[in-house]
Every structure is written in C-alpha cells, then in structure tokens.
Protein backbone atom coordinates (compact mmCIF):
# COMPACT_ATOMS: atom_id res chain seq x y z
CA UNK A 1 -47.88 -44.34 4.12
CA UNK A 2 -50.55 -46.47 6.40
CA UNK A 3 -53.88 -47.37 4.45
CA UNK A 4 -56.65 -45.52 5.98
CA UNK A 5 -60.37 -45.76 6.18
CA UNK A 6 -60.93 -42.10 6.19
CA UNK A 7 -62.41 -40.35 2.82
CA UNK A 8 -59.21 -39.50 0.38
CA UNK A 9 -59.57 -36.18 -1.24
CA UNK A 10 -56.27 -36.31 -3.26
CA UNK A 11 -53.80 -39.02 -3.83
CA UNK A 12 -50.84 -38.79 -6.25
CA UNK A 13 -47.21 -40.10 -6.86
CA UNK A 14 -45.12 -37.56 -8.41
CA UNK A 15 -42.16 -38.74 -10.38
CA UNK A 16 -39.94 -36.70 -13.01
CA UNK A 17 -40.35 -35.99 -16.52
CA UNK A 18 -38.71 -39.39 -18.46
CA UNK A 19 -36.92 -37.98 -21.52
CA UNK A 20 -35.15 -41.13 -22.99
CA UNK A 21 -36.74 -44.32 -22.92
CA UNK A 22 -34.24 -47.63 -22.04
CA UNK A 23 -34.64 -48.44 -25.34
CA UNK A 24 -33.75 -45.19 -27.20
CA UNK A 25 -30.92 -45.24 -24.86
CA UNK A 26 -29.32 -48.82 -25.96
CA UNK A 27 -29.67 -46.79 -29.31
CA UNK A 28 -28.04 -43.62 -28.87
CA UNK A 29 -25.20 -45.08 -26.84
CA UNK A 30 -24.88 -47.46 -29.77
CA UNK A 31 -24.53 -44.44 -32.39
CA UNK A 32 -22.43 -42.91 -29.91
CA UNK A 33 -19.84 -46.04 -29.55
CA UNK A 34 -19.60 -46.32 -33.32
CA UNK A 35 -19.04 -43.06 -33.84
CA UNK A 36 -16.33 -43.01 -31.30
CA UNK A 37 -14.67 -46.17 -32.75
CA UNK A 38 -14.53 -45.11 -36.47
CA UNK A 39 -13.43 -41.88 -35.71
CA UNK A 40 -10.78 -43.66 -33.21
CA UNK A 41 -10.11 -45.99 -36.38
CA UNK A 42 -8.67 -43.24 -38.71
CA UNK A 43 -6.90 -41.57 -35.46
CA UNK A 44 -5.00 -45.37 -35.38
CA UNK A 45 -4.87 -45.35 -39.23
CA UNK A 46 -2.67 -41.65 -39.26
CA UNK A 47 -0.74 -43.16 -36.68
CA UNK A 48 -2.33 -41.71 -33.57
CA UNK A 49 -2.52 -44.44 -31.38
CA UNK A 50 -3.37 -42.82 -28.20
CA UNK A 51 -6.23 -41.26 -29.86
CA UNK A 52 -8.82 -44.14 -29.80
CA UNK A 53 -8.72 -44.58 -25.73
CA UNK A 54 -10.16 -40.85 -25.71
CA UNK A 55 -12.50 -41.62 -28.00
CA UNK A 56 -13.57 -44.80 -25.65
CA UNK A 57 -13.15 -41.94 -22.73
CA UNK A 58 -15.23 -39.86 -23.98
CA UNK A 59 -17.83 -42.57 -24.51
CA UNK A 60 -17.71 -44.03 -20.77
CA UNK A 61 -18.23 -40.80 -19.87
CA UNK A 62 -21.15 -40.07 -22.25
CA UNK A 63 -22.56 -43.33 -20.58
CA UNK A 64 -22.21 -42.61 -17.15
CA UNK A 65 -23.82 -39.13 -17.12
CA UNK A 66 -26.95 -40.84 -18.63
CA UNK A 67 -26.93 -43.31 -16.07
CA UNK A 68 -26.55 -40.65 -13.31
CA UNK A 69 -29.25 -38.77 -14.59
CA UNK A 70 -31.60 -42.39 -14.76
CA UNK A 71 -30.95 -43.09 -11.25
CA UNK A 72 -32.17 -38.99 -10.65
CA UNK A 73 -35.63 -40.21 -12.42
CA UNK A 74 -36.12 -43.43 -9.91
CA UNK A 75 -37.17 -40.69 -7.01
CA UNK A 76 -40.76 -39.94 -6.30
CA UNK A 77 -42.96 -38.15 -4.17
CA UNK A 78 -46.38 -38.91 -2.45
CA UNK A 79 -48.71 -37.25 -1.41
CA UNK A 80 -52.08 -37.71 0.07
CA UNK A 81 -54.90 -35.56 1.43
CA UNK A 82 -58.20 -36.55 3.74
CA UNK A 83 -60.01 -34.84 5.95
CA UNK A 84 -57.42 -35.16 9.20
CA UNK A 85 -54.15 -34.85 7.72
CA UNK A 86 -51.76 -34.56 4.64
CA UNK A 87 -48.87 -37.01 4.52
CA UNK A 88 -45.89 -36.60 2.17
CA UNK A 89 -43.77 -39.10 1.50
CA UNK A 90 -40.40 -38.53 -0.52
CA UNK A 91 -38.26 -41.47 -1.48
CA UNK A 92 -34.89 -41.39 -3.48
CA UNK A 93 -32.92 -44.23 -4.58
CA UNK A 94 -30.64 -46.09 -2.13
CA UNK A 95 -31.92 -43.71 0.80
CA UNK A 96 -34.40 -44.22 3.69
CA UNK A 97 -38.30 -42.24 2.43
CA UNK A 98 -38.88 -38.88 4.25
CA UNK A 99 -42.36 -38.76 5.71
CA UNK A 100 -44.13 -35.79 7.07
CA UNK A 101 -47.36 -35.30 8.14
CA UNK A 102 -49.52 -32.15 8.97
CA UNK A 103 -52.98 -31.24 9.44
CA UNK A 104 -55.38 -30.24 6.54
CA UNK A 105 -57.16 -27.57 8.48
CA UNK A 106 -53.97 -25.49 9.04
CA UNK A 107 -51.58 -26.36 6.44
CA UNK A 108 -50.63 -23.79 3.33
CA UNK A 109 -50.34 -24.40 -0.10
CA UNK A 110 -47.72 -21.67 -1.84
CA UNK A 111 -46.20 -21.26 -5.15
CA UNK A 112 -43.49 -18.81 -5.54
CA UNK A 113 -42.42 -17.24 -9.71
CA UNK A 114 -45.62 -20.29 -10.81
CA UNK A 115 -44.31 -18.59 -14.45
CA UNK A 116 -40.79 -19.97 -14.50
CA UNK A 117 -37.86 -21.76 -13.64
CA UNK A 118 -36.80 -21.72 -10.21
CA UNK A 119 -40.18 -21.69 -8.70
CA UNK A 120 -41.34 -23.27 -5.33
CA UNK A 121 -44.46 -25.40 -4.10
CA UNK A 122 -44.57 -25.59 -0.61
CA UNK A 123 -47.04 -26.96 1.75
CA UNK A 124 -46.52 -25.30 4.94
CA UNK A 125 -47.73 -25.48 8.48
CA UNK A 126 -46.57 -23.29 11.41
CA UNK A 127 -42.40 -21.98 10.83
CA UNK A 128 -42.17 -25.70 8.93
CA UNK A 129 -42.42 -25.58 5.03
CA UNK A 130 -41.78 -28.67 2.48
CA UNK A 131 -40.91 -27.93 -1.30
CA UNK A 132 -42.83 -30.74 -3.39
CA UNK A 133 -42.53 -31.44 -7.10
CA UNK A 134 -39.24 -29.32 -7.86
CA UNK A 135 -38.80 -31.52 -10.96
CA UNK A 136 -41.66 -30.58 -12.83
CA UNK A 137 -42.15 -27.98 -14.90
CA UNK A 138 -44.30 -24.36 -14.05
CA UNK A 139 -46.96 -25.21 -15.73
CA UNK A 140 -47.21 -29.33 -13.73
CA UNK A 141 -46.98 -27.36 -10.32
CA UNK A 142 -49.36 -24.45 -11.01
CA UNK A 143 -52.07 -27.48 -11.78
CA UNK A 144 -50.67 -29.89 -8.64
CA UNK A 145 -51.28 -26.37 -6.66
CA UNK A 146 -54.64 -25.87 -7.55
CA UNK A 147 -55.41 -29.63 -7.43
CA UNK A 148 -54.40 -29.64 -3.59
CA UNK A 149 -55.95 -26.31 -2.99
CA UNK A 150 -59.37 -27.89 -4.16
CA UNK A 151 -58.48 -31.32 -1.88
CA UNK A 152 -57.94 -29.26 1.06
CA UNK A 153 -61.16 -27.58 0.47
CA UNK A 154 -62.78 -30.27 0.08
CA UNK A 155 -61.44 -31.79 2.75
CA UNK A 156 -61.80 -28.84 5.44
CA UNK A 157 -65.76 -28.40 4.33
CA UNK A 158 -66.14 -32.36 5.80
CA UNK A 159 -64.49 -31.11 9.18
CA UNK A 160 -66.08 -27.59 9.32
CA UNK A 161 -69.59 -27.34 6.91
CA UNK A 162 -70.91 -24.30 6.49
C-alpha cells in the first residue's frame, strides 16, 4: 500500500490468533522427543528394535505439523479506509501480496452466520466480493465489521455532508 496524504479513517493489519509461543514450542517438542525416546528405550529393551524409529516417526511428524501450522500464522491482511477508497492488501508467506482497491462510497460491508464457525466478512463492490479475516474468530469479525462500518461512515460524511 502507497502512503497517502488523505485523512485515514481505519487502518489495521490482521494476522491470526498465535496459540504456541516459539518458546513453549522448543518445550513441548522437547517433552514430546523424550517421551518418544524412553518409550522407544523399553521397545529396544523387550527386544523390539524396529520400534524406536516409529517412535522418532511419530515425532518428525509431530514437528512438522507444528511447523506447517507456524508458517499458516506468518499471513496477514491489511486494510485501510479514507475518504476515496479502501485498499486491501493480503500477503502469505513465499507468495506475491494480493491488492485490491474499491471505492468507499459504494463498497459493502457483510457478515454472513456473525454467531459461528464458518462465517464470512466480505467487503463488496459491484458482482466483486473479498472475504477478509477468515482466521478470526465470530466474535473478532463481528467487531472488525462494525469498526469498518463506522470508517466508511465516517469516511462517506467527508465526501457527502449532510
């Protein structure tokens, strides 16, 4: 997004929910490895040899799905609102940002089941509609909805005063 000089009614980076911190992380993969490798230990100590590379299976796989989910949290979304436009921007990691930009005076703000899990906010404008914020919870986009229906307000009653 290009600085601008115009009034900004609402201005906010949207990123998921972080559950695990990279510090509880080191830990729980820690219990998780020792676990694995005493419990591989008395596999090897009745004789089961082939038991313990499971047990480090099971582990690398533990460990990847956490860091698939981590690189999940590194996306984000912007979005902006003044008087002459709204601009989304939507980056995820390793891939080019999606940008889209619409007027404030005609653009929609929607929210589809705002109660529970899936619901929709979408900013729409003519036959073109953008979900936002599908990684936070009901309750985050029923407040980001009524926080951009107040921007656009605002923003429209600069344009158009009564």
């Amino acid at each position: 997004m290009q600085p601008t000089t115009e009034t900004i009614y609402f201005d906010a980076t949207l990123t998921p929910n972080r559950s695990l911190s990279p510090r509880a992380f080191t830990i729980v993969m820690a219990i998780v490895a020792g676990m694995s490798f005493v419990a591989g230990l008395a596999f090897v100590s009745m004789g089961a040899f082939p038991v313990i590379g499971f047990f480090g299976l099971d582990a690398l796989a533990i460990w990847l799905a956490f860091r698939w989910s981590f690189r999940k949290l590194k996306q984000e979304t912007r979005v902006r609102v003044t008087a002459e436009q709204i601009e989304l921007m939507h980056s995820l990691p390793g891939k080019a940002p999606k940008l889209a930009q619409m007027p404030t005076a005609f653009t929609r703000v929607s929210l589809e089941f705002p109660e529970r899990r899936p619901s929709e906010l979408k900013l729409s404008h003519a036959d073109k509609a953008w979900v936002i914020g599908r990684f936070l919870t009901p309750g985050e986009r029923k407040s980001l909805k009524q926080a951009l229906e107040t921007a656009i307000w605002k923003a429209q009653n600069e344009r158009y005063p009564a």
